[in-house]
Protein backbone atom coordinates (compact mmCIF):
# COMPACT_ATOMS: atom_id res chain seq x y z
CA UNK A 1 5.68 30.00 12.68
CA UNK A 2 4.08 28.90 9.37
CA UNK A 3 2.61 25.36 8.29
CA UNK A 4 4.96 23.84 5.46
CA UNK A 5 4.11 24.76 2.37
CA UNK A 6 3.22 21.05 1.08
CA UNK A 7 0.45 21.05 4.21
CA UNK A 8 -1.20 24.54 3.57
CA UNK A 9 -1.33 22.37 -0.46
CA UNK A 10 -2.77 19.70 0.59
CA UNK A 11 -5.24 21.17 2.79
CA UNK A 12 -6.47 23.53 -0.44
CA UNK A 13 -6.29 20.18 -2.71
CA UNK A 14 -8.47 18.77 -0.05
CA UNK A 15 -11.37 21.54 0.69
CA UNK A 16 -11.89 21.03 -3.13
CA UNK A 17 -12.44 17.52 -3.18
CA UNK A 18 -15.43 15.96 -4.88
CA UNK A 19 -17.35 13.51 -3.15
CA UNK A 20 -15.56 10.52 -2.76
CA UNK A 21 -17.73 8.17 -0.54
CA UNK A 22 -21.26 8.72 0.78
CA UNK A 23 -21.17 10.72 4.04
CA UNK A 24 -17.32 11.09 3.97
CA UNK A 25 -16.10 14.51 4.37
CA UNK A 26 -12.12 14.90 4.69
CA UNK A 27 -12.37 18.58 4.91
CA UNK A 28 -14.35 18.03 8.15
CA UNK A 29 -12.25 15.04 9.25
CA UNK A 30 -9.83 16.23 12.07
CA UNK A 31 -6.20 16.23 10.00
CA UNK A 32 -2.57 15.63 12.19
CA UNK A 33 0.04 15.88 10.19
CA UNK A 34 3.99 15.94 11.92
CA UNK A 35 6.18 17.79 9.44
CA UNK A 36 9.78 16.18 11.02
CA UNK A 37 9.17 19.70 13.18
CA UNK A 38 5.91 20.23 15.01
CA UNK A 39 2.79 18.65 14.77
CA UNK A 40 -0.10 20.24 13.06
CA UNK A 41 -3.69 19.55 13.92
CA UNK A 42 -6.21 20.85 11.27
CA UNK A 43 -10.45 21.03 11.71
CA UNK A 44 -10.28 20.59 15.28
CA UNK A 45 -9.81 21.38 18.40
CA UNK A 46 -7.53 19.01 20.32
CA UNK A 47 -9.26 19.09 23.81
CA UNK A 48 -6.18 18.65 25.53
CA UNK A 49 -3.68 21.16 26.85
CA UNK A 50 0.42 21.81 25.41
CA UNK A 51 -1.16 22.60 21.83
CA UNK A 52 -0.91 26.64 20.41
CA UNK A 53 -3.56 28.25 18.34
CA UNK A 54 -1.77 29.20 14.88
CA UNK A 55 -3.36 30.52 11.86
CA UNK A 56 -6.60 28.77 12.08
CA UNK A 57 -4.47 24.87 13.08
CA UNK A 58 -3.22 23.84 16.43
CA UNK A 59 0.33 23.36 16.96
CA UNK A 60 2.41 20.94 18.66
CA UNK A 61 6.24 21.00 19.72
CA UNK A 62 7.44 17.33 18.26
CA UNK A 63 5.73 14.87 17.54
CA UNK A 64 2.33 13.99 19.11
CA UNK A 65 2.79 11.08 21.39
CA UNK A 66 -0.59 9.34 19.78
CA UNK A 67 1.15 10.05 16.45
CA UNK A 68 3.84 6.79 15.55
CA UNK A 69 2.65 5.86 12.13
CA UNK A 70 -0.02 6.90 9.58
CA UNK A 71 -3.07 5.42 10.77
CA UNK A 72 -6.42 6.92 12.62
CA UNK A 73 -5.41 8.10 15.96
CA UNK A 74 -7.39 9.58 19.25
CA UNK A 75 -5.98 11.82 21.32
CA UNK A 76 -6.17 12.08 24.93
CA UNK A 77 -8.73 14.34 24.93
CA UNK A 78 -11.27 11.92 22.78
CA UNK A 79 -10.95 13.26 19.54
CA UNK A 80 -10.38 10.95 16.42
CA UNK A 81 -8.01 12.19 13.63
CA UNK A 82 -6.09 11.03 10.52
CA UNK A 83 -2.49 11.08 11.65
CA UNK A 84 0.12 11.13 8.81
CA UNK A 85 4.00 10.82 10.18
CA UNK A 86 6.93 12.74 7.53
CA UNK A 87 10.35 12.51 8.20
CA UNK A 88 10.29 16.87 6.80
CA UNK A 89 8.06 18.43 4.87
CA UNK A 90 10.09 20.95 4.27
CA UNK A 91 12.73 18.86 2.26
CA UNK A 92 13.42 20.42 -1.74
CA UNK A 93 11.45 18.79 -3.93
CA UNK A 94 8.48 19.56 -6.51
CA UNK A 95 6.14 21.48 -3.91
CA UNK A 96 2.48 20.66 -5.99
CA UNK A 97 3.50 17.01 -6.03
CA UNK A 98 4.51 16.86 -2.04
CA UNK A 99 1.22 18.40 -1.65
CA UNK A 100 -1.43 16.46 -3.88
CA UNK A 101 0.70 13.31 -2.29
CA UNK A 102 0.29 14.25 1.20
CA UNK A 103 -3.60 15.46 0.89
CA UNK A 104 -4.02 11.89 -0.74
CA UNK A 105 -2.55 10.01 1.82
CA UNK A 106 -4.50 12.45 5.04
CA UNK A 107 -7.83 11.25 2.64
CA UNK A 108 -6.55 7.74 3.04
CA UNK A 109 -6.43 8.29 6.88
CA UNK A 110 -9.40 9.95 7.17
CA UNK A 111 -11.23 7.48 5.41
CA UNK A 112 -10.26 4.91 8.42
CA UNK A 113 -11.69 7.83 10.96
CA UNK A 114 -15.15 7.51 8.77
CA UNK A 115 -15.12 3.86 9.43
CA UNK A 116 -14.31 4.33 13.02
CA UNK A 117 -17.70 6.25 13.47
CA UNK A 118 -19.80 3.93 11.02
CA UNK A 119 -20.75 0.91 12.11
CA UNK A 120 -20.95 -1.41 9.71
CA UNK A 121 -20.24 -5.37 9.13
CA UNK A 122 -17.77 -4.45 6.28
CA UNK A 123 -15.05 -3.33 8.75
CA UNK A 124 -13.68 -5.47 11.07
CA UNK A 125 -11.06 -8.20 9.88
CA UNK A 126 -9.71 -11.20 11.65
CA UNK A 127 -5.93 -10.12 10.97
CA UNK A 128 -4.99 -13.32 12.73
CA UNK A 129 -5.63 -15.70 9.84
CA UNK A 130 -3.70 -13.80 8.13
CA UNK A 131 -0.66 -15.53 10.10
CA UNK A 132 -1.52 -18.98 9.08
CA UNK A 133 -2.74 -17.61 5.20
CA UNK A 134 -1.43 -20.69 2.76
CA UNK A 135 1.92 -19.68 0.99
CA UNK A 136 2.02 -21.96 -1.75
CA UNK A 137 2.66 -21.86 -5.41
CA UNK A 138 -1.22 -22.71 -6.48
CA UNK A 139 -2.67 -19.77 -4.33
CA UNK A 140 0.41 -17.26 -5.68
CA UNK A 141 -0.23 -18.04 -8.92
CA UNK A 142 -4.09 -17.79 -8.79
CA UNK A 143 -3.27 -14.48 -7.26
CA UNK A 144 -1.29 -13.15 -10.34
CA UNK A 145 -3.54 -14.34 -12.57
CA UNK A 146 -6.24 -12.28 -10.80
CA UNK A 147 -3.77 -9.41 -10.60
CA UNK A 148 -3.12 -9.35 -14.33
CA UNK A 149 -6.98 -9.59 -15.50
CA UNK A 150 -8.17 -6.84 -12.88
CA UNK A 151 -5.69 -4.85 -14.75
CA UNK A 152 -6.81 -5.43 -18.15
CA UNK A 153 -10.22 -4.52 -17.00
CA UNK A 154 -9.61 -1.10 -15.59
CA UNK A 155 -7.65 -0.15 -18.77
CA UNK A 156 -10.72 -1.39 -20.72
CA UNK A 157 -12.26 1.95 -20.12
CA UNK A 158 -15.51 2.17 -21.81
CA UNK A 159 -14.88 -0.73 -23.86
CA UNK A 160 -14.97 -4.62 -22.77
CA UNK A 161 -14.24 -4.35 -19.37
CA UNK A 162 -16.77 -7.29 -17.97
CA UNK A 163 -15.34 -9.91 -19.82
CA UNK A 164 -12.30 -9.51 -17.82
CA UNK A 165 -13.87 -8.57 -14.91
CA UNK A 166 -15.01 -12.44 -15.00
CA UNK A 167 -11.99 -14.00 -15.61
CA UNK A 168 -10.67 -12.11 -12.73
CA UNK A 169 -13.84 -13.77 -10.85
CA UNK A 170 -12.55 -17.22 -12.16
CA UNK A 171 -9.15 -16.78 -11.29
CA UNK A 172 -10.22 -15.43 -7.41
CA UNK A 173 -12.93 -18.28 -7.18
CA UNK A 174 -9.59 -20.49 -7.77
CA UNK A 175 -7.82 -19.70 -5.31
CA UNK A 176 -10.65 -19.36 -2.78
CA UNK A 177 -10.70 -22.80 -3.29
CA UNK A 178 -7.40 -22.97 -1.44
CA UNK A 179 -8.55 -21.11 1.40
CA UNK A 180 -10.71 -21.68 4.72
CA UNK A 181 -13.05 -19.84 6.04
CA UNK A 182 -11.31 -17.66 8.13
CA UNK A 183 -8.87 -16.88 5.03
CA UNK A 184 -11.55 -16.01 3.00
CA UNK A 185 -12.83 -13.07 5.56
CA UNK A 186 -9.74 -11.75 6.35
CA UNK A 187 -8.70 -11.33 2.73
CA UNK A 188 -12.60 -9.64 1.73
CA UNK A 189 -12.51 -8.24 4.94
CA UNK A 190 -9.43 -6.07 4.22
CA UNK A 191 -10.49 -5.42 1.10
CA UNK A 192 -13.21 -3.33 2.42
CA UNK A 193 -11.67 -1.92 5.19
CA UNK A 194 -8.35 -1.13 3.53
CA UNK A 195 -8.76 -1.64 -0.10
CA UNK A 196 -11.55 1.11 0.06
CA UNK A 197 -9.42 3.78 1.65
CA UNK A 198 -6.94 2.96 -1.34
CA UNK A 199 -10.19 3.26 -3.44
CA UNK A 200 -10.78 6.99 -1.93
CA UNK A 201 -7.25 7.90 -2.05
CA UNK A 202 -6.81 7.11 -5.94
CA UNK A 203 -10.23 7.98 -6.72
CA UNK A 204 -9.02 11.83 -5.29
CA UNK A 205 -6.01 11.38 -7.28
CA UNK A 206 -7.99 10.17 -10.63
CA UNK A 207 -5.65 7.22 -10.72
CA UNK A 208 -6.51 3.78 -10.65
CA UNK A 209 -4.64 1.34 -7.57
CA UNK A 210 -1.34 0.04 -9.15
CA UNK A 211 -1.69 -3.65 -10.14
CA UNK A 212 1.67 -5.46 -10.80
CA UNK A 213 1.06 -9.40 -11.77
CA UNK A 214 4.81 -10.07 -11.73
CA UNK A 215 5.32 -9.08 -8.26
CA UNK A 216 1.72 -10.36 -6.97
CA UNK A 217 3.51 -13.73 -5.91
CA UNK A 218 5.53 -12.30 -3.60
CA UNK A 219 3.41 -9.84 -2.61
CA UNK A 220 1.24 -10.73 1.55
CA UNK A 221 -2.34 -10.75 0.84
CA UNK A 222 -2.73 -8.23 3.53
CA UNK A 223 -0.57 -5.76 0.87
CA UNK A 224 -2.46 -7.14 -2.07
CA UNK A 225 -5.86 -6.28 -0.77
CA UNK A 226 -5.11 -2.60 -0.47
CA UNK A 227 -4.85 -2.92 -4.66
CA UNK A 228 -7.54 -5.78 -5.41
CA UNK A 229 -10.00 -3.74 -2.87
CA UNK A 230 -9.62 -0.20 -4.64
CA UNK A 231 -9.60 -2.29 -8.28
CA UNK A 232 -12.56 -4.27 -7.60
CA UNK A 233 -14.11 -0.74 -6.37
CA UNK A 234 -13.38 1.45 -9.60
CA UNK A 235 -14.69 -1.56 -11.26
CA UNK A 236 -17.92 -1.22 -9.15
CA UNK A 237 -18.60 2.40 -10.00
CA UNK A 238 -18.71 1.18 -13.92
CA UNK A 239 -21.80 -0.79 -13.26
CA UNK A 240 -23.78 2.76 -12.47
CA UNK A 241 -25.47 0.92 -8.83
CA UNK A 242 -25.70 2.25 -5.92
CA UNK A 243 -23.06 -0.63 -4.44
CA UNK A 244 -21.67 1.38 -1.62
CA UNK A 245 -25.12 0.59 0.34
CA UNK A 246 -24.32 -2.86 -0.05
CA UNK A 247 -20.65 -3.00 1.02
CA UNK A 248 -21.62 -1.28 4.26
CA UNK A 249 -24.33 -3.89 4.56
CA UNK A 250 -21.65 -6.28 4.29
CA UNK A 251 -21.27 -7.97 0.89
CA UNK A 252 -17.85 -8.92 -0.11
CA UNK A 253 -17.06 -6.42 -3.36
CA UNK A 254 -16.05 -9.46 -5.72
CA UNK A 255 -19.66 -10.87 -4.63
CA UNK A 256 -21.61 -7.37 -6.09
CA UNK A 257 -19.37 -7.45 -8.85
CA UNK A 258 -20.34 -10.77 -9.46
CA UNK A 259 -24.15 -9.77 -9.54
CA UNK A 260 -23.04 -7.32 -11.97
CA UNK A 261 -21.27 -8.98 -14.35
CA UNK A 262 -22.08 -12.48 -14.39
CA UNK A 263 -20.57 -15.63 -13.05
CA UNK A 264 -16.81 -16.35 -13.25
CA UNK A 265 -16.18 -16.78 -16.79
CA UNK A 266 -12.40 -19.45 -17.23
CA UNK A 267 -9.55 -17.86 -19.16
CA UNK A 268 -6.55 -19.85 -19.56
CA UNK A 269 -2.98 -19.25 -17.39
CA UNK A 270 -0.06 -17.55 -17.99
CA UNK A 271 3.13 -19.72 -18.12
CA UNK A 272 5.32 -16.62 -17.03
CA UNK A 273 3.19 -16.17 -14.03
CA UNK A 274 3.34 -19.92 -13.13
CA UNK A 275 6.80 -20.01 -13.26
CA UNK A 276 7.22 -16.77 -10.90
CA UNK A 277 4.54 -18.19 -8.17
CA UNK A 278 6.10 -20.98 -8.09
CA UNK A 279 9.39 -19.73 -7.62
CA UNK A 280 7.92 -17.06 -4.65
CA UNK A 281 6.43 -20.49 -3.12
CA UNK A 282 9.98 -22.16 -3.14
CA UNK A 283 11.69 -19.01 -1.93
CA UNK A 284 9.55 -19.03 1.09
CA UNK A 285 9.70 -22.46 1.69
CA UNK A 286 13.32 -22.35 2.13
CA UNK A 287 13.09 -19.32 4.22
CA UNK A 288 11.09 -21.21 6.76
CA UNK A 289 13.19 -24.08 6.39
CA UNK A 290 16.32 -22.01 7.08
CA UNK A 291 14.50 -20.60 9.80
CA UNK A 292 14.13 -23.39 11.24
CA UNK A 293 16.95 -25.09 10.97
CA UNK A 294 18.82 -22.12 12.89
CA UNK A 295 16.32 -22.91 15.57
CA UNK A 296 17.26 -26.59 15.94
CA UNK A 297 21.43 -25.29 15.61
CA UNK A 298 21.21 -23.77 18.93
CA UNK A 299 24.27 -24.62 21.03
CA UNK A 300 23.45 -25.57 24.47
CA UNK A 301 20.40 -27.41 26.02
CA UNK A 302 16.91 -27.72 25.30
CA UNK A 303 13.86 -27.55 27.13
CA UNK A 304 10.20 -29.83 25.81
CA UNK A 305 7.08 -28.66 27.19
CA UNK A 306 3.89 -30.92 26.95
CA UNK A 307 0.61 -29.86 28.25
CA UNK A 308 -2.00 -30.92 25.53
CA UNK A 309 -5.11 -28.65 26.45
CA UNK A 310 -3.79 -26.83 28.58
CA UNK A 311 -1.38 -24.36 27.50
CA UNK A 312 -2.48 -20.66 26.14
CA UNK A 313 -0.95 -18.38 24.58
CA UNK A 314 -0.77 -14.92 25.78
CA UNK A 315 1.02 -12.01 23.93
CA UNK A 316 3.25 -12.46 21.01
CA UNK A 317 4.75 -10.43 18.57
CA UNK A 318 2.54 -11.41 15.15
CA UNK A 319 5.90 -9.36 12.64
CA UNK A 320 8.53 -11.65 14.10
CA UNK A 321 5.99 -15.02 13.85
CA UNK A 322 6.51 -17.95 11.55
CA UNK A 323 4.18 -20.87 10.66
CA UNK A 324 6.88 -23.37 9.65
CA UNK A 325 4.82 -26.23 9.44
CA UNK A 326 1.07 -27.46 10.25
CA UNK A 327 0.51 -26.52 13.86
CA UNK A 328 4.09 -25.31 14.34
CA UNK A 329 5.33 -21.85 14.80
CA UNK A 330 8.05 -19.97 15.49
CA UNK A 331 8.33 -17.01 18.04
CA UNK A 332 11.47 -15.47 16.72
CA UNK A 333 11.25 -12.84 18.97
CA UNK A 334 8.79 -12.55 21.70
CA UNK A 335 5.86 -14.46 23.09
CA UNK A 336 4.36 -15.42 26.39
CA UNK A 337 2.53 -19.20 26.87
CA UNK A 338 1.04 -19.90 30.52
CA UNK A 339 -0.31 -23.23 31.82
CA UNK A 340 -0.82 -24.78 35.15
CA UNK A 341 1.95 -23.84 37.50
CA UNK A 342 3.75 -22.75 34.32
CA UNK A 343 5.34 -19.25 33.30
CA UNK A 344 7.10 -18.51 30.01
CA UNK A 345 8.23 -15.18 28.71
CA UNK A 346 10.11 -14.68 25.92
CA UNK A 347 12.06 -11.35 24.59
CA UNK A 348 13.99 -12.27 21.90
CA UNK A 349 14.70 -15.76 22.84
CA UNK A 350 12.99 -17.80 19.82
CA UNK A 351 10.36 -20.26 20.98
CA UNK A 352 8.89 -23.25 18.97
CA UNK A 353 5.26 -24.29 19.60
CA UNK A 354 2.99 -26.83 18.96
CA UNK A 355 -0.54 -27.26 18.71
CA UNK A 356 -4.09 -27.52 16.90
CA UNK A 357 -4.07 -23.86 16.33
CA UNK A 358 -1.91 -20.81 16.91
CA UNK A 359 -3.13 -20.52 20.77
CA UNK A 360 -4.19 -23.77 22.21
CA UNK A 361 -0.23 -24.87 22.60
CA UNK A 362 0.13 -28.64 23.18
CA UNK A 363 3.65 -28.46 22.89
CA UNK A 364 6.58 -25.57 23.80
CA UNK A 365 10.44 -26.46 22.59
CA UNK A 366 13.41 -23.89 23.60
CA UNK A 367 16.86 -24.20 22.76
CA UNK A 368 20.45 -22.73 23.96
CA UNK A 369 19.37 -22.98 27.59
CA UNK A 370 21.35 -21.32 30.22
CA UNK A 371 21.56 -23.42 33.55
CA UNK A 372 18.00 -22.56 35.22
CA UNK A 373 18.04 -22.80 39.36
CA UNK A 374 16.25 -24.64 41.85
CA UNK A 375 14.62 -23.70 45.02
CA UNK A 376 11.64 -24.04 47.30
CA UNK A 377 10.60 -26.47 44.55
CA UNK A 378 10.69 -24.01 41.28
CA UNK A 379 12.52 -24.90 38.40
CA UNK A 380 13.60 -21.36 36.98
CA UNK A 381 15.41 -19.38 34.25
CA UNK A 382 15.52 -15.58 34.38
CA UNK A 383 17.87 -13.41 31.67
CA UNK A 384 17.21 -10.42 30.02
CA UNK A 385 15.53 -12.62 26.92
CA UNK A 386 13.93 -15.03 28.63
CA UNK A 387 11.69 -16.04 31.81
CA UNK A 388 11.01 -19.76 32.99
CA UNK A 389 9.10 -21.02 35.79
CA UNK A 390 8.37 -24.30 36.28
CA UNK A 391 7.32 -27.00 38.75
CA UNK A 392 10.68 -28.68 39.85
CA UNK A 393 9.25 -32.19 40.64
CA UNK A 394 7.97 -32.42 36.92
CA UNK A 395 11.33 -31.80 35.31
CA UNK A 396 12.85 -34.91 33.57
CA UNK A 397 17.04 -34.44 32.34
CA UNK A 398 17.06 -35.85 28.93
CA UNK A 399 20.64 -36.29 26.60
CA UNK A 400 19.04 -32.66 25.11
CA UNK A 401 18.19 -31.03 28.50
CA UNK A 402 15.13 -30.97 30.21
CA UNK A 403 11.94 -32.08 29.38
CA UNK A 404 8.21 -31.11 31.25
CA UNK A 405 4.94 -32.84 31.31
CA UNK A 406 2.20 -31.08 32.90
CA UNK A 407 -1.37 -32.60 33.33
C-alpha cells in the first residue's frame, strides 16, 4: 500500500516551501488528504484508534468521517488538520501538475489550521450579513470596476502600480458607500480570513489570485473576497512594510494599503462593465421575483402567522435562503421559527417570513396546506416536510385558510 503519486508530490513541493506567512509552517501542519481510496494523514499522529502506520503517514480505510469537504478539520482525538477531499488521485493526468495543485490547495487548508491556533481580531466574520448583502446594479458595478483596476495593478510589476492601486481604493470606497456596517465587516472580514489563504496558496504557486471584471457582477462577495483579499495582499508585499503585524492586529488590508499609497484617487467607469452589472442586478431580481411568485402559486390553503416581538428564529438552512424583499425571506427549504405556544418546522416545505431582521420574525406565511387536526385544544400539521403546532382557540378560517395571532 503506497500513497498516490500526486500526494508523495505534493508533500516534496511542500517541505520546500519558502516562507509564506510569519509563523506558518505547512510542512509541520498536520495534512489529510482522501485519495477517492483511503485517507492519508501526514505530520501527525491521529490520537485515535482504526488508523495504520504506513511509510512514515497514517492510513485510513475510506474516507475519514471528520473529512466532507476541504476545510480545517479536528479529529476525534483533538488534533487539527488541513483536510483536502479528491474524488481519485490516482486518475491519468499530468502527475507534476496534480501534485503542485494538490500541495497548493493542503497550503490553503493549512493556512485556516494557523488561524485556528492564532488568535487574532482579523479572523472571525459575521457570514450572516452576507445573506442580506445588497444585490444591486450600483454595488455590482462598483465591484467590477474594483476588479478590473486591482488587476491592472498587479500586472504593473515594478512599474506604476499605486496609481491603480488608488483607483481601486476609489472604486471600493464607492461601493462601501452602499453598504452597512455589518456588510462592510463581513466583506474585510473574509478578506482576511479567506482572501489570505488564497494569498498563501498563490504566493506558493508564484501566481497572482485570478481577477475577472466581466464576471465580478455575478460573482457573491463571499467568492470575490477570496480574489480581492489575496490581490490586495500581493499588493501589500510591494510596499516593503512589515503589514502582516497589522492585519493580525486587525486592520482591514484596503485600510494599510491605503496608508501606503495614498487616498482613493477617481478614475472614470467602464460602460461595458455598467452594462454587465446591471444586467447581473436584473437577472437576480427576476430570480427572486420568480421565486416568489412560485411561492404565492401554491395550490391549496394558506396559513398567516403574526406575533410581532415575539417570534425567533431557530435553525435554517442559510444555501436554500432568499431575501426577496426588505424584511422578507424565503426558506425554500428548511427552517424552524418558535414563539409562545407555537412550533414550526420546516423540511423542504418553503416558508415566507417577515420581520425587522432575519431572526426577530413578526410575521410567518405558508402555503399548499394539508388539512391540520384538532385535539385537546392543538391546532396541528405533521408530514414528512413540515411540523405545525399551534394554539387551537387562536386560529381564525380566512377565504385563504387559516390565519394566527399570538400576543
Amino acid at each position: 500500500m503506497h500513497p498516490p503519486a500526486a500526494l508523495t508530490g505534493a508533500l516534496t513541493l511542500i517541505a520546500r516551501a519558502p516562507a509564506l506567512w510569519p509563523g506558518f509552517a505547512p510542512q509541520r501542519t498536520p495534512l489529510l488528504t482522501f485519495d477517492g481510496t483511503r485517507t492519508w494523514l501526514n505530520h501527525a499522529d491521529p490520537g485515535e484508534d482504526g488508523w495504520t502506520h504506513v511509510d512514515g503517514a497514517w492510513v485510513w480505510p475510506g474516507r475519514h468521517p471528520a473529512l466532507s469537504a476541504h476545510t480545517a478539520v479536528t479529529l476525534p482525538g483533538g488534533l487539527g488538520a488541513a483536510g483536502v477531499l479528491l474524488p481519485d488521485l490516482s486518475l491519468p493526468g499530468d502527475p507534476d501538475q496534480a501534485a503542485r495543485t494538490l500541495a497548493a490547495t493542503l497550503i490553503h487548508e493549512a493556512f485556516h489550521v494557523y488561524q485556528g491556533a492564532t488568535p487574532s481580531p482579523a479572523w472571525p466574520a459575521p457570514e450572516l450579513a452576507a445573506l442580506t448583502y445588497p444585490a444591486g446594479a450600483e454595488v455590482r458595478h462598483a465591484r467590477a470596476e474594483e476588479t478590473h483596476w486591482l488587476r491592472v495593478a498587479l500586472r504593473a510589476g515594478a512599474g506604476d502600480w499605486a496609481t491603480p492601486a488608488r483607483h481601486t481604493l476609489h472604486w471600493r470606497s464607492r461601493r462601501h458607500a452602499q453598504l452597512d456596517a455589518a456588510h462592510r465587516t463581513f466583506e474585510t472580514r473574509m478578506e482576511t480570513t479567506e482572501g489570505l489563504a488564497q494569498y498563501v496558496e498563490t504566493r506558493f504557486l508564484s501566481e497572482y489570485p485570478d481577477l475577472d471584471p466581466d464576471g465580478a457582477p455575478q460573482q457573491t462577495p463571499r467568492f470575490w473576497s477570496y480574489r480581492s483579499g489575496a490581490a490586495l495582499a500581493h499588493l501589500l508585499d510591494r510596499t516593503g512594510t512589515p503589514w502582516t503585524g497589522e492585519v493580525l492586529a486587525g486592520h482591514p488590508l484596503a485600510d494599510l494599503l491605503t496608508g501606503q499609497v495614498g487616498s482613493p484617487l477617481p478614475a472614470a467607469p467602464h460602460p461595458d462593465l455598467e452594462g454587465a452589472a446591471q444586467a447581473a442586478a436584473d437577472a437576480h431580481d427576476a430570480d427572486l421575483s420568480a421565486r416568489l411568485a412560485a411561492f404565492h402559486a401554491q395550490p391549496g390553503p394558506a396559513l398567516h402567522l403574526s406575533s410581532p416581538g415575539r417570534l425567533r428564529l431557530g435553525g435554517f438552512d442559510p444555501m436554500n435562503l432568499h431575501a426577496v424583499g426588505p424584511g422578507m425571506f424565503l426558506h425554500a427549504r428548511h427552517v424552524q421559527v418558535r414563539g409562545p405556544d407555537a412550533e414550526l418546522l420546516t423540511v423542504g416545505h418553503p416558508v415566507l417570513t417577515r420581520g425587522p431582521d432575519l431572526f426577530d420574525v413578526h410575521e410567518v406565511t405558508l402555503r399548499g396546506l394539508p388539512a391540520p387536526t384538532a385535539h385537546g385544544g392543538r391546532w396541528r400539521i405533521r408530514t414528512p416536510t413540515l411540523t405545525l403546532d399551534l394554539p387551537g382557540d387562536a386560529i381564525q378560517v380566512t377565504p385563504a385558510g387559516w390565519s394566527v395571532r399570538l400576543d
